[in-house]
PDB file of N, CA and C in Angstrom:
ATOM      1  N   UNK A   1     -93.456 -94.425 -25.218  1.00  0.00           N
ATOM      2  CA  UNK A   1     -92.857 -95.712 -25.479  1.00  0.00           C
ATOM      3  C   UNK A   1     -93.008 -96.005 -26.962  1.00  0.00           C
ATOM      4  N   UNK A   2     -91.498 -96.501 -27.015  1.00  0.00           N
ATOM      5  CA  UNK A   2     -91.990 -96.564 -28.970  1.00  0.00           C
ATOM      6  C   UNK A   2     -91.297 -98.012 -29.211  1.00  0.00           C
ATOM      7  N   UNK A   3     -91.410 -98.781 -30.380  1.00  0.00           N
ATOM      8  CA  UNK A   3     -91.403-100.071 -30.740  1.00  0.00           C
ATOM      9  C   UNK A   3     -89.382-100.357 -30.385  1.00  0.00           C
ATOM     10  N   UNK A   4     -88.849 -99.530 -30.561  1.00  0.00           N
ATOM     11  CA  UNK A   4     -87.817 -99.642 -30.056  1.00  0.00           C
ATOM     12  C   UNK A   4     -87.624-100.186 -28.514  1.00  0.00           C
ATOM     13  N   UNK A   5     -88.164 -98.987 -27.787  1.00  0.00           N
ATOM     14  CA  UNK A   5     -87.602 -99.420 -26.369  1.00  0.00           C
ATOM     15  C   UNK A   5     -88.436-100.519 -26.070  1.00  0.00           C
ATOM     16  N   UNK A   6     -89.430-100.979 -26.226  1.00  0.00           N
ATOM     17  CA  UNK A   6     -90.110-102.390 -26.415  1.00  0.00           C
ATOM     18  C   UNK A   6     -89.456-103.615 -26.240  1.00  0.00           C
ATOM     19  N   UNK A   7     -88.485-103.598 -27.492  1.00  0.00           N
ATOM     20  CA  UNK A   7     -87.989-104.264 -28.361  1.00  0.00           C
ATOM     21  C   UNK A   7     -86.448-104.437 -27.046  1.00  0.00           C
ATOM     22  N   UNK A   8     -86.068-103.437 -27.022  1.00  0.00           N
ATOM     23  CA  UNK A   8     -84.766-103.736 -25.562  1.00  0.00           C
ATOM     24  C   UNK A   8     -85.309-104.173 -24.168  1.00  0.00           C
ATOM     25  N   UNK A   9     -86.767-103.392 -23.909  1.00  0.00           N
ATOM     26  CA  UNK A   9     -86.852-103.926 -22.885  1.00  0.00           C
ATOM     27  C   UNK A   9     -87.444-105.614 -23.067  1.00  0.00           C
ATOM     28  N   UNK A  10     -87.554-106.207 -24.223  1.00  0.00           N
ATOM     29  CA  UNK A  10     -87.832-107.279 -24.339  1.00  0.00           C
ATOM     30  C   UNK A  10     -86.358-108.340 -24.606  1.00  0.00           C
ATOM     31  N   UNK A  11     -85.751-107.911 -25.153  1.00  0.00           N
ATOM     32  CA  UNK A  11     -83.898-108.598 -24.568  1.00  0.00           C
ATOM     33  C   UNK A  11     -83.716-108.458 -23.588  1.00  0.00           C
ATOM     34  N   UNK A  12     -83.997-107.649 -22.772  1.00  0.00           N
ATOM     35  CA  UNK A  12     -83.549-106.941 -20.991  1.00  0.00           C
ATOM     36  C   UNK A  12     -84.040-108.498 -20.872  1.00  0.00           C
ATOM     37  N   UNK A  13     -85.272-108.598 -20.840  1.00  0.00           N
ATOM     38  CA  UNK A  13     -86.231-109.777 -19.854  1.00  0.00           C
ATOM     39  C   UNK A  13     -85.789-111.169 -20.139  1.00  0.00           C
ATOM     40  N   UNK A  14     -85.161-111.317 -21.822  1.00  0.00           N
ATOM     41  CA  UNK A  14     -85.188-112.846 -21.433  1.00  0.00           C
ATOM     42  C   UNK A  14     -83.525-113.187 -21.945  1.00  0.00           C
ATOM     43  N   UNK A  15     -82.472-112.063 -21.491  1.00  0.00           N
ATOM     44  CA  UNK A  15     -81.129-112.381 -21.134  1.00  0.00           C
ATOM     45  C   UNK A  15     -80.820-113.656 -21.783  1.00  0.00           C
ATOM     46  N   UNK A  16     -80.608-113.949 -22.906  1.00  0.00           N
ATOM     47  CA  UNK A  16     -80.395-115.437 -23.450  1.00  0.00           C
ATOM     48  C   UNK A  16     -79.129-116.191 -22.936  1.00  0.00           C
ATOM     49  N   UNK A  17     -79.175-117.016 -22.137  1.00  0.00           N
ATOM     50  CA  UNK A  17     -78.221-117.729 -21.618  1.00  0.00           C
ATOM     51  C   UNK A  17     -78.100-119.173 -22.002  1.00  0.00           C
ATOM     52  N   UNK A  18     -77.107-119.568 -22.808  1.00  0.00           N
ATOM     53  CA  UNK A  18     -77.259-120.861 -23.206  1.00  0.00           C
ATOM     54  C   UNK A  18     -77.535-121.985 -22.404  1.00  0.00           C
ATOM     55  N   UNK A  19     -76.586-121.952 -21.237  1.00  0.00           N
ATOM     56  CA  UNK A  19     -76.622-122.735 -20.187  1.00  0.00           C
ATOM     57  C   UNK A  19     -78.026-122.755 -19.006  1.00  0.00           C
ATOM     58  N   UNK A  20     -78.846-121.841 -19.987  1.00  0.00           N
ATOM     59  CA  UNK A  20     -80.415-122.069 -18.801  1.00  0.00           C
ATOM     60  C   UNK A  20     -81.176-121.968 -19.511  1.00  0.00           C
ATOM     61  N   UNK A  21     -81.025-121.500 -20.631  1.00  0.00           N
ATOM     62  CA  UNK A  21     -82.549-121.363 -21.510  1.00  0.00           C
ATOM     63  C   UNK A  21     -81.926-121.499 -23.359  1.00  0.00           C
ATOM     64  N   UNK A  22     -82.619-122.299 -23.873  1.00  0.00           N
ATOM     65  CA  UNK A  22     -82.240-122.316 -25.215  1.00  0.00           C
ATOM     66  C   UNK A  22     -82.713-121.419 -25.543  1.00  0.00           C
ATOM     67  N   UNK A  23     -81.625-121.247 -26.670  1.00  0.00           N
ATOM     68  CA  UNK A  23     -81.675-120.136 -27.828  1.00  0.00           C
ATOM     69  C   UNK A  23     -83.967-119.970 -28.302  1.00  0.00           C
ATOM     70  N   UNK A  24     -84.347-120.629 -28.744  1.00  0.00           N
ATOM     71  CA  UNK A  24     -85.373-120.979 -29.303  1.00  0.00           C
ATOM     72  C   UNK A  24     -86.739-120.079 -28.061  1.00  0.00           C
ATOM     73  N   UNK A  25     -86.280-120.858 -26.689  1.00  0.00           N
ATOM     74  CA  UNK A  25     -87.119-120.387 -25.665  1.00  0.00           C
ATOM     75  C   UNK A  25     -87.277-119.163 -25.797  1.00  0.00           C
ATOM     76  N   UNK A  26     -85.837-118.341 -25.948  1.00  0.00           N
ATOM     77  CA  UNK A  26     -85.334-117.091 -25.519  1.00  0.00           C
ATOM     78  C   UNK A  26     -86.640-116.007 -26.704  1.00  0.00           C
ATOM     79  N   UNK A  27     -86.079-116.296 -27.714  1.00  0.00           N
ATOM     80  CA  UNK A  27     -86.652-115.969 -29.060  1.00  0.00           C
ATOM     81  C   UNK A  27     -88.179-116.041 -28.994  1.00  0.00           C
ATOM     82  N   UNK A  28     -89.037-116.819 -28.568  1.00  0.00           N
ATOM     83  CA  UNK A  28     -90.432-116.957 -28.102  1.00  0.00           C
ATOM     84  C   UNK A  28     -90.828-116.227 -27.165  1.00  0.00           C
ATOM     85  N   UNK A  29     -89.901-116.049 -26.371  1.00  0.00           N
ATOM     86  CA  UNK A  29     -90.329-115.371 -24.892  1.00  0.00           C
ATOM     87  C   UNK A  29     -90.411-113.762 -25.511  1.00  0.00           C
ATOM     88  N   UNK A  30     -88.869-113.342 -26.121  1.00  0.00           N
ATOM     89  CA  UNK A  30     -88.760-111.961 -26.426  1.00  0.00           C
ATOM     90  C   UNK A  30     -90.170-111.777 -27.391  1.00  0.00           C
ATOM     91  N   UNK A  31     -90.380-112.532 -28.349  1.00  0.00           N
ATOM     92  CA  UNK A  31     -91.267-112.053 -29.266  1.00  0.00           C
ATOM     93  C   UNK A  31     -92.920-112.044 -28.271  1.00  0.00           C
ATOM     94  N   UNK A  32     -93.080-112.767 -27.431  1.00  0.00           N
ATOM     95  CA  UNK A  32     -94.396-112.964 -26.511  1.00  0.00           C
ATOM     96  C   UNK A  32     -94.451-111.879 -25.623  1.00  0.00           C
ATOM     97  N   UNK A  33     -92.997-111.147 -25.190  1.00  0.00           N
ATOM     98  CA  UNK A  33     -93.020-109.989 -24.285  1.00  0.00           C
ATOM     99  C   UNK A  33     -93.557-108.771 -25.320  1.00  0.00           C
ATOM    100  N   UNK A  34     -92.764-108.984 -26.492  1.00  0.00           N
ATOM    101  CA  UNK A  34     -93.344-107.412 -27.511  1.00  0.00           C
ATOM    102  C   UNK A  34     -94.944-107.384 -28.059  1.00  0.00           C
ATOM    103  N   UNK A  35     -95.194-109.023 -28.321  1.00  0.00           N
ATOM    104  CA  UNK A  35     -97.164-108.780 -28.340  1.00  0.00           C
ATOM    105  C   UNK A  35     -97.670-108.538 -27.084  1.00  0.00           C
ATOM    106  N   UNK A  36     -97.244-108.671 -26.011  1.00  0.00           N
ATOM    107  CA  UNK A  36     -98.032-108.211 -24.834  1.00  0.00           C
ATOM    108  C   UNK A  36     -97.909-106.824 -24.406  1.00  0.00           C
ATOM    109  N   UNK A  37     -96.782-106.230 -24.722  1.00  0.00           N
ATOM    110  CA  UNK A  37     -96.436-104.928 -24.637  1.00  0.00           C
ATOM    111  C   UNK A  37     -97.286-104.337 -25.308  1.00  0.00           C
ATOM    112  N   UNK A  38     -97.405-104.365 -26.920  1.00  0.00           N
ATOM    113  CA  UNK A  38     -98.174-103.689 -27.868  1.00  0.00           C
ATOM    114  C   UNK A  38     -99.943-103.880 -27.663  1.00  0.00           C
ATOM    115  N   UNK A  39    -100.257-105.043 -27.422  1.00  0.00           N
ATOM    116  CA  UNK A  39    -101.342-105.130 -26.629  1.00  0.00           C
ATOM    117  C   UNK A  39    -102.123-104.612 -25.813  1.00  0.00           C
ATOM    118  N   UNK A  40    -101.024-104.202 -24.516  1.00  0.00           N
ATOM    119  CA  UNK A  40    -100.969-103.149 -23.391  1.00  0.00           C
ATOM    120  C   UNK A  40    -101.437-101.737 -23.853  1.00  0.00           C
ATOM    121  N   UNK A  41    -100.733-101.436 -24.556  1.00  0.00           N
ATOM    122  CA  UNK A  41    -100.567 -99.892 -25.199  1.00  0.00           C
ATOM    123  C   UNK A  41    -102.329-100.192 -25.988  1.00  0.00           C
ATOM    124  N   UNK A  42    -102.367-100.552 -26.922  1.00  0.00           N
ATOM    125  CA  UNK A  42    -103.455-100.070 -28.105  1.00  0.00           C
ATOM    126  C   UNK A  42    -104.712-100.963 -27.221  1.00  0.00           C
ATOM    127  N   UNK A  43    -104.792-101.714 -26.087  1.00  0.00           N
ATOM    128  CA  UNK A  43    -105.960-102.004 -25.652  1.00  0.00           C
ATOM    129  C   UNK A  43    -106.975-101.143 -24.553  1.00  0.00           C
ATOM    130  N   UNK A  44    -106.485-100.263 -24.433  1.00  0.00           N
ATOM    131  CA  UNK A  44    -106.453 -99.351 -23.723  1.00  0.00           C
ATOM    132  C   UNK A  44    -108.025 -98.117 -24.313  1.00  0.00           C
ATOM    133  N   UNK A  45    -107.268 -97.776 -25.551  1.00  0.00           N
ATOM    134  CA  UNK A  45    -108.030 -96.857 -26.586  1.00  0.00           C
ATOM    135  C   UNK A  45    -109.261 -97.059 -27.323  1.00  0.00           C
ATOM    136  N   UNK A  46    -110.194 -96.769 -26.503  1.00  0.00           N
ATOM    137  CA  UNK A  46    -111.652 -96.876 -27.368  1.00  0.00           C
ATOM    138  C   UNK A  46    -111.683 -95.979 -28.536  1.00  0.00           C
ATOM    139  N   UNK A  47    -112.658 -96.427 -29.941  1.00  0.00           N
ATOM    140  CA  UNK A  47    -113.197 -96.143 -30.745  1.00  0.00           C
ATOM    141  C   UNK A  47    -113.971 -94.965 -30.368  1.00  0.00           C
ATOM    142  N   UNK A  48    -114.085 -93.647 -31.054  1.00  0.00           N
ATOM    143  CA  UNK A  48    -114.860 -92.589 -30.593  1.00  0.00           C
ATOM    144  C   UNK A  48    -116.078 -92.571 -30.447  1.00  0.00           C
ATOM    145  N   UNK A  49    -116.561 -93.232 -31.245  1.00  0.00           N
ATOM    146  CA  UNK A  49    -118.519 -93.684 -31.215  1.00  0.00           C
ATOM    147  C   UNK A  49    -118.929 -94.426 -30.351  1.00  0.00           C
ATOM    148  N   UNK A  50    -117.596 -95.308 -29.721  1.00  0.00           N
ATOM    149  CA  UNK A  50    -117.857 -96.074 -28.283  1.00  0.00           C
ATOM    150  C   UNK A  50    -118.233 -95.173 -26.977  1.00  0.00           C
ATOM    151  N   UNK A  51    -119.242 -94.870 -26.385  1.00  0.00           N
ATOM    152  CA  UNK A  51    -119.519 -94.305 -25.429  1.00  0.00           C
ATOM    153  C   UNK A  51    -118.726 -94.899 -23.830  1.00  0.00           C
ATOM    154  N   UNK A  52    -118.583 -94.313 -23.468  1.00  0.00           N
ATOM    155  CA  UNK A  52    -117.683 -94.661 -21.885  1.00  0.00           C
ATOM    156  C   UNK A  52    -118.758 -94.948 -20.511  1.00  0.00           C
ATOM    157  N   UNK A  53    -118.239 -96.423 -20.026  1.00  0.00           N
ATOM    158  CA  UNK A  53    -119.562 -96.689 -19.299  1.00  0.00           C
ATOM    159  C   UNK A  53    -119.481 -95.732 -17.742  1.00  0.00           C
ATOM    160  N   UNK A  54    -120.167 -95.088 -17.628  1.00  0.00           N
ATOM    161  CA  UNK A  54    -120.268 -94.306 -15.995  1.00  0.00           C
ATOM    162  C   UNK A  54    -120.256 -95.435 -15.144  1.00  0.00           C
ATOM    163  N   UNK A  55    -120.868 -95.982 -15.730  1.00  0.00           N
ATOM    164  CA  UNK A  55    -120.998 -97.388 -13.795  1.00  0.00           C
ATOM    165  C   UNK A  55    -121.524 -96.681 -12.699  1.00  0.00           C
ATOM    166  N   UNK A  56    -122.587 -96.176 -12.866  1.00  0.00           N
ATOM    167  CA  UNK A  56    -123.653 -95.021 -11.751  1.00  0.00           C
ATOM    168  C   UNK A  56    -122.558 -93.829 -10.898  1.00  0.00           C
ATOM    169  N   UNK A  57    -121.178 -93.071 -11.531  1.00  0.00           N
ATOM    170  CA  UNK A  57    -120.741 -92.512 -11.761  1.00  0.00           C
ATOM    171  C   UNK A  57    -121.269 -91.472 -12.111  1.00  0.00           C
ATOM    172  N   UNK A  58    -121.200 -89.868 -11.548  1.00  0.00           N
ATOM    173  CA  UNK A  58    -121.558 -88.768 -11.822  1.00  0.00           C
ATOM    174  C   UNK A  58    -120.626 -88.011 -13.056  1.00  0.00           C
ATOM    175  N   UNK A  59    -119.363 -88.693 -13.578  1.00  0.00           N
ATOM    176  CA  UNK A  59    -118.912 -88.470 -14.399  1.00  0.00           C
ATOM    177  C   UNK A  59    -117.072 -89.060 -14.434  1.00  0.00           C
ATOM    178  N   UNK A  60    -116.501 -89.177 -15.252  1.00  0.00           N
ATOM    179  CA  UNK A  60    -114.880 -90.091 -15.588  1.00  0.00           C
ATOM    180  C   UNK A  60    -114.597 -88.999 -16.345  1.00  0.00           C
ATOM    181  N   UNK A  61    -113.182 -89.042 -15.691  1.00  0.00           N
ATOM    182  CA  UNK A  61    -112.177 -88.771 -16.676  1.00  0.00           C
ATOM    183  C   UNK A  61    -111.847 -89.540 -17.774  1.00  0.00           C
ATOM    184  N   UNK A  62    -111.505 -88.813 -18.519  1.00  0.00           N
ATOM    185  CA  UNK A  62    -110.734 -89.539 -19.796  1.00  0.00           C
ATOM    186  C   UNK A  62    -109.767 -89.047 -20.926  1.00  0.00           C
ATOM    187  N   UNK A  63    -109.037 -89.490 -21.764  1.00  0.00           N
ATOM    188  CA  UNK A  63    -108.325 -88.909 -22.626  1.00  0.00           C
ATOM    189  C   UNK A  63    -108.444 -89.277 -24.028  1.00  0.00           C
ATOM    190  N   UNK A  64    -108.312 -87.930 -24.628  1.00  0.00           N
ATOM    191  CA  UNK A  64    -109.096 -88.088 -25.836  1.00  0.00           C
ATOM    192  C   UNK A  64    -107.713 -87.982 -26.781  1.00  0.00           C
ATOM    193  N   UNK A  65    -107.421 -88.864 -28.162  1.00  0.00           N
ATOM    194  CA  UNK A  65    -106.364 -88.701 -28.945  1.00  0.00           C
ATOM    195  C   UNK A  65    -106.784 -88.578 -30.213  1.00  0.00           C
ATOM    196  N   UNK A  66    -106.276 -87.097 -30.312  1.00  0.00           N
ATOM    197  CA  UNK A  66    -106.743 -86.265 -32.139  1.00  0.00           C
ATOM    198  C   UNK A  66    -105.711 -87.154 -32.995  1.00  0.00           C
ATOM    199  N   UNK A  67    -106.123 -86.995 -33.872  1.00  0.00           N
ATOM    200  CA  UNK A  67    -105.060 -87.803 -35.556  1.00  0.00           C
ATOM    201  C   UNK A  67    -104.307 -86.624 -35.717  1.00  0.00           C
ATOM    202  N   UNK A  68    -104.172 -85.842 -35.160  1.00  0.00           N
ATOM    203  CA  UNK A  68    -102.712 -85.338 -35.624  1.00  0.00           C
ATOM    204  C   UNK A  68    -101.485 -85.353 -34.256  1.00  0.00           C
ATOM    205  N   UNK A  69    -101.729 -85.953 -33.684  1.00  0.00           N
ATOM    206  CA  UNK A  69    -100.793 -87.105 -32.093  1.00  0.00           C
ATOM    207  C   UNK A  69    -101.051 -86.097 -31.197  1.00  0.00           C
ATOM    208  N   UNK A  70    -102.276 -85.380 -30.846  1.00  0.00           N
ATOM    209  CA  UNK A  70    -102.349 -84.683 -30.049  1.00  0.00           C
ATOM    210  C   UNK A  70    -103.715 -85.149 -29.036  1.00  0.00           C
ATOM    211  N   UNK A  71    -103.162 -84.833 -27.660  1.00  0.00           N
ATOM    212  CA  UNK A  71    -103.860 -85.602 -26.639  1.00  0.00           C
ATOM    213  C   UNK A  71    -104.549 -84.386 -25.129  1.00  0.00           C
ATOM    214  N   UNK A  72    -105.713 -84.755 -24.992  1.00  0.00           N
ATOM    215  CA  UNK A  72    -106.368 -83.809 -24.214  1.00  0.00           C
ATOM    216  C   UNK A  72    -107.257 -84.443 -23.085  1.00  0.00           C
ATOM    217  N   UNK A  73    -106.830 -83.937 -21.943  1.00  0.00           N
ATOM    218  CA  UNK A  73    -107.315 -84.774 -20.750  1.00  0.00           C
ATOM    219  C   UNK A  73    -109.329 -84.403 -20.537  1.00  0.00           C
ATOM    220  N   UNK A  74    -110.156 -84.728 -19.826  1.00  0.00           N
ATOM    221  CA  UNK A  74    -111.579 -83.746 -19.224  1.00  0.00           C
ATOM    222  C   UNK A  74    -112.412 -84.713 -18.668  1.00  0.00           C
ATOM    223  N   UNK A  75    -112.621 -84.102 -18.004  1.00  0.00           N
ATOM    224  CA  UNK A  75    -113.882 -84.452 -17.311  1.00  0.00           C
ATOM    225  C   UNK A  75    -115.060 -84.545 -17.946  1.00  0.00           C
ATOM    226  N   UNK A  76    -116.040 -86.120 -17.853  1.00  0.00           N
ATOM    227  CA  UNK A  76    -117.203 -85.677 -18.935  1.00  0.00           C
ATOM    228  C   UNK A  76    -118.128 -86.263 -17.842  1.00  0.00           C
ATOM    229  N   UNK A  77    -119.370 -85.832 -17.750  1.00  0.00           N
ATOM    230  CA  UNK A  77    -120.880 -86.483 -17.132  1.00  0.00           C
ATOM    231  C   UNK A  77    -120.941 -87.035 -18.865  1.00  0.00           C
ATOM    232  N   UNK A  78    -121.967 -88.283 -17.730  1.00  0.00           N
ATOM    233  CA  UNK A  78    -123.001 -88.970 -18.700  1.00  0.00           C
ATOM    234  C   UNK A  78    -123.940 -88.477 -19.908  1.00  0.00           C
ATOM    235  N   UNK A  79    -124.641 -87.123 -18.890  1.00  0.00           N
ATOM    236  CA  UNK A  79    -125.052 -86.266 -20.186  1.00  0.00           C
ATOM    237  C   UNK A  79    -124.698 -84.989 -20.987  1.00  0.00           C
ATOM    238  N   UNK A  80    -122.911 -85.649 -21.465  1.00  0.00           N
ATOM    239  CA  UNK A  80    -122.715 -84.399 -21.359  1.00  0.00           C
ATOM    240  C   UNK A  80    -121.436 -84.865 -22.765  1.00  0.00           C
ATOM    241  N   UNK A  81    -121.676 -86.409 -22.992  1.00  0.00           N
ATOM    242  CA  UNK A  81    -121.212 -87.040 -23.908  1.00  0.00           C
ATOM    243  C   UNK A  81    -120.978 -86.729 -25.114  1.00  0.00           C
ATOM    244  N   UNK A  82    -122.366 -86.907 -25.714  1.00  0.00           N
ATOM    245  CA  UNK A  82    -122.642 -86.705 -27.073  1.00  0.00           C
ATOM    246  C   UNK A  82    -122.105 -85.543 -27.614  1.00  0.00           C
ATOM    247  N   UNK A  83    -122.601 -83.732 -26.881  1.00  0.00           N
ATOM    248  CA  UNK A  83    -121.753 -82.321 -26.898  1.00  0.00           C
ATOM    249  C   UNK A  83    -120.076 -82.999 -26.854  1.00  0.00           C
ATOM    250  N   UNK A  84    -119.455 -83.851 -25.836  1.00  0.00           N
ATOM    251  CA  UNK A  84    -118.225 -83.445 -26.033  1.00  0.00           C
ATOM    252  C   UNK A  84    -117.820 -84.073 -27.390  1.00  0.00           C
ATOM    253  N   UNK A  85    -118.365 -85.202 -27.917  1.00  0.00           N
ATOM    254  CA  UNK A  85    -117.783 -86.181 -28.791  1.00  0.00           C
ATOM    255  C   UNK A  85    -117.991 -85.344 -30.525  1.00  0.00           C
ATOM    256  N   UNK A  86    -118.991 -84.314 -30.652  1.00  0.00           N
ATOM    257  CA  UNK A  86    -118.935 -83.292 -31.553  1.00  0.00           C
ATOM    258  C   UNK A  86    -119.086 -82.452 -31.737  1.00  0.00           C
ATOM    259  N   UNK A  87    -118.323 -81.578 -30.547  1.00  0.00           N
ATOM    260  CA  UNK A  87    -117.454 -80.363 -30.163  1.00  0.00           C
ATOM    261  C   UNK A  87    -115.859 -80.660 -30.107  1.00  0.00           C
ATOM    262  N   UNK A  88    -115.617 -81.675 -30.054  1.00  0.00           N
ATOM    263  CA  UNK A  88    -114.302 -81.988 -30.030  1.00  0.00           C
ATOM    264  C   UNK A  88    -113.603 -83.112 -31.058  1.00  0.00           C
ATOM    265  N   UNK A  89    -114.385 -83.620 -31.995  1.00  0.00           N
ATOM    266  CA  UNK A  89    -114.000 -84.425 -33.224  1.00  0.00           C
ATOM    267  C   UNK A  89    -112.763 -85.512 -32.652  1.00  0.00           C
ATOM    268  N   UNK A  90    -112.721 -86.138 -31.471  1.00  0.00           N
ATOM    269  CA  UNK A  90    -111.480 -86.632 -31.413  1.00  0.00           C
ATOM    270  C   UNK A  90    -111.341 -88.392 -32.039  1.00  0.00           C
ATOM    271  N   UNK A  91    -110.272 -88.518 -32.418  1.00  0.00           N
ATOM    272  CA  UNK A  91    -110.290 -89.610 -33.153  1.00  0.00           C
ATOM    273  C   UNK A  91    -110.435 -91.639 -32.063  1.00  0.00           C
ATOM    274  N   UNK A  92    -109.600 -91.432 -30.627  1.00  0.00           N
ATOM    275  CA  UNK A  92    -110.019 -92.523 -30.050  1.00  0.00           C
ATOM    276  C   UNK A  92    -109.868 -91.882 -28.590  1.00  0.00           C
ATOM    277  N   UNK A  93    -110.368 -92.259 -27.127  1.00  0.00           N
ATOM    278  CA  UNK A  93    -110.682 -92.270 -26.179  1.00  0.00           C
ATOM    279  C   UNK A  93    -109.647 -93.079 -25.303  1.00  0.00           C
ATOM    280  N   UNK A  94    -109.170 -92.856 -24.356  1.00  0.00           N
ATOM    281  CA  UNK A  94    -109.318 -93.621 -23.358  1.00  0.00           C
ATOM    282  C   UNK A  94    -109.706 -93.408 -21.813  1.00  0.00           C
ATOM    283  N   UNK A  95    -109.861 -94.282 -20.766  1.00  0.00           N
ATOM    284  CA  UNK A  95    -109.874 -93.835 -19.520  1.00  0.00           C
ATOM    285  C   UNK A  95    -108.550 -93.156 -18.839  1.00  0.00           C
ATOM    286  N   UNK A  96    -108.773 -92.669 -17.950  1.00  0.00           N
ATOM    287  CA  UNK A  96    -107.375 -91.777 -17.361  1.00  0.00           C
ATOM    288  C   UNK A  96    -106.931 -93.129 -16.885  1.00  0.00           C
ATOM    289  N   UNK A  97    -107.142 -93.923 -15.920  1.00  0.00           N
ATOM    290  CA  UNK A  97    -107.037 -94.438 -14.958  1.00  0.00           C
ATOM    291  C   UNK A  97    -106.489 -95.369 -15.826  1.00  0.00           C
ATOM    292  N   UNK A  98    -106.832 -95.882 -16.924  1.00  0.00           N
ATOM    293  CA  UNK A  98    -106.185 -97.210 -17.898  1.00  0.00           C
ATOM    294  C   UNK A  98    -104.560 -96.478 -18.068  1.00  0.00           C
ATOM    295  N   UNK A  99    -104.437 -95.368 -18.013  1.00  0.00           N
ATOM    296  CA  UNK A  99    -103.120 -94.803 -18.943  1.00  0.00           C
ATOM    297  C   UNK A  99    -102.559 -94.387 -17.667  1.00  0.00           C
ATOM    298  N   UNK A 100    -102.700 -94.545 -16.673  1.00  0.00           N
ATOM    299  CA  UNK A 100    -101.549 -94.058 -15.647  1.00  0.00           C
ATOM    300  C   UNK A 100    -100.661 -95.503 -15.294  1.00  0.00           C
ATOM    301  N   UNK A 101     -99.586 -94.919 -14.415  1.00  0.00           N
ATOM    302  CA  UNK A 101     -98.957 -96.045 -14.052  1.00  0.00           C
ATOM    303  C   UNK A 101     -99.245 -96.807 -13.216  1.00  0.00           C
ATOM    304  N   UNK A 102     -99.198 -98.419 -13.032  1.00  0.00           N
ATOM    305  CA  UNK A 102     -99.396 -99.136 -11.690  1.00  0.00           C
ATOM    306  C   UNK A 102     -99.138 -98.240 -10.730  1.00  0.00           C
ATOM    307  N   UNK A 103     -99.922 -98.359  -9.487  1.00  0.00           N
ATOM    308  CA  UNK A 103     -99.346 -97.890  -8.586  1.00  0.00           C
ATOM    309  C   UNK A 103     -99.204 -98.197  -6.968  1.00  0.00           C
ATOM    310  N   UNK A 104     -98.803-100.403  -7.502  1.00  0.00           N
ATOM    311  CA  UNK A 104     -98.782-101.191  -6.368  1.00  0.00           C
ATOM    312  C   UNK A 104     -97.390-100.482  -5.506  1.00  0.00           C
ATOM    313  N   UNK A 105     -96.430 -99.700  -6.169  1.00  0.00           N
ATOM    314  CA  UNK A 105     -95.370 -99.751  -5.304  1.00  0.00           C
ATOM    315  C   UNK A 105     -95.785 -98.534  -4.020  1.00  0.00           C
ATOM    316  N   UNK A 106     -97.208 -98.044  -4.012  1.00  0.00           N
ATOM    317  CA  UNK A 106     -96.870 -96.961  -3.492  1.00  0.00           C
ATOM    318  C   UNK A 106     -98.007 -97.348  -2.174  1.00  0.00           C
ATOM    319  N   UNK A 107     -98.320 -98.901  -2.315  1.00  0.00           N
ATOM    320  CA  UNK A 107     -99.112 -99.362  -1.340  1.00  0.00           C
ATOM    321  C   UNK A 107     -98.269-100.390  -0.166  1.00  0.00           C
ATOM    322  N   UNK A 108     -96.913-100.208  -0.574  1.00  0.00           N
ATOM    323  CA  UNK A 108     -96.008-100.866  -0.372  1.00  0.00           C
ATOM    324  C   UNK A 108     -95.682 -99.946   1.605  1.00  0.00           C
TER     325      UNK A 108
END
């Protein structure tokens, strides 16, 4: 997802219709859909020195993103952290589970 399709799917949502929503609303809403979008995306990504909480967990997945846009999934234990975090130099973290898709439709 890149600032583009953002940016349409944020016209998609608030369809400016004079006769139901002023111009002004419309314009607030679109710009409130693209900070929540971007939000979404970069809140996700821990700092590399941030350690990942197990929560009495024998070990999480997670995904690790190098500075040159390259991304690598693994499995880590608790003590098994520190080795991956400099054996693998990666620049930010996240959980798997933060970066997949909802997946209310499939409880449906």
């Amino acid at each position: 997802m890149n600032r583009e399709t953002i940016e349409k799917a944020a016209r998609d949502y608030v369809m400016p219709n004079e006769n139901i929503r002023p111009l002004m609303e419309s314009i607030v809403a679109k710009e409130g859909f693209i900070a929540g979008a971007d939000w979404r995306i970069n809140s996700v990504w821990h700092e590399a020195n941030d350690k990942p909480e197990f929560c009495g967990k024998k070990g999480i997945w997670i995904v690790m993103y190098f500075e040159h846009g390259m991304l690598s999934a693994t499995f880590v234990r608790n003590d098994e952290w520190d080795e991956l975090r400099k054996r693998n130099n990666f620049a930010k973290w996240a959980y798997q589970t933060d970066i997949l898709p909802d997946r209310k439709e499939a409880d449906q």
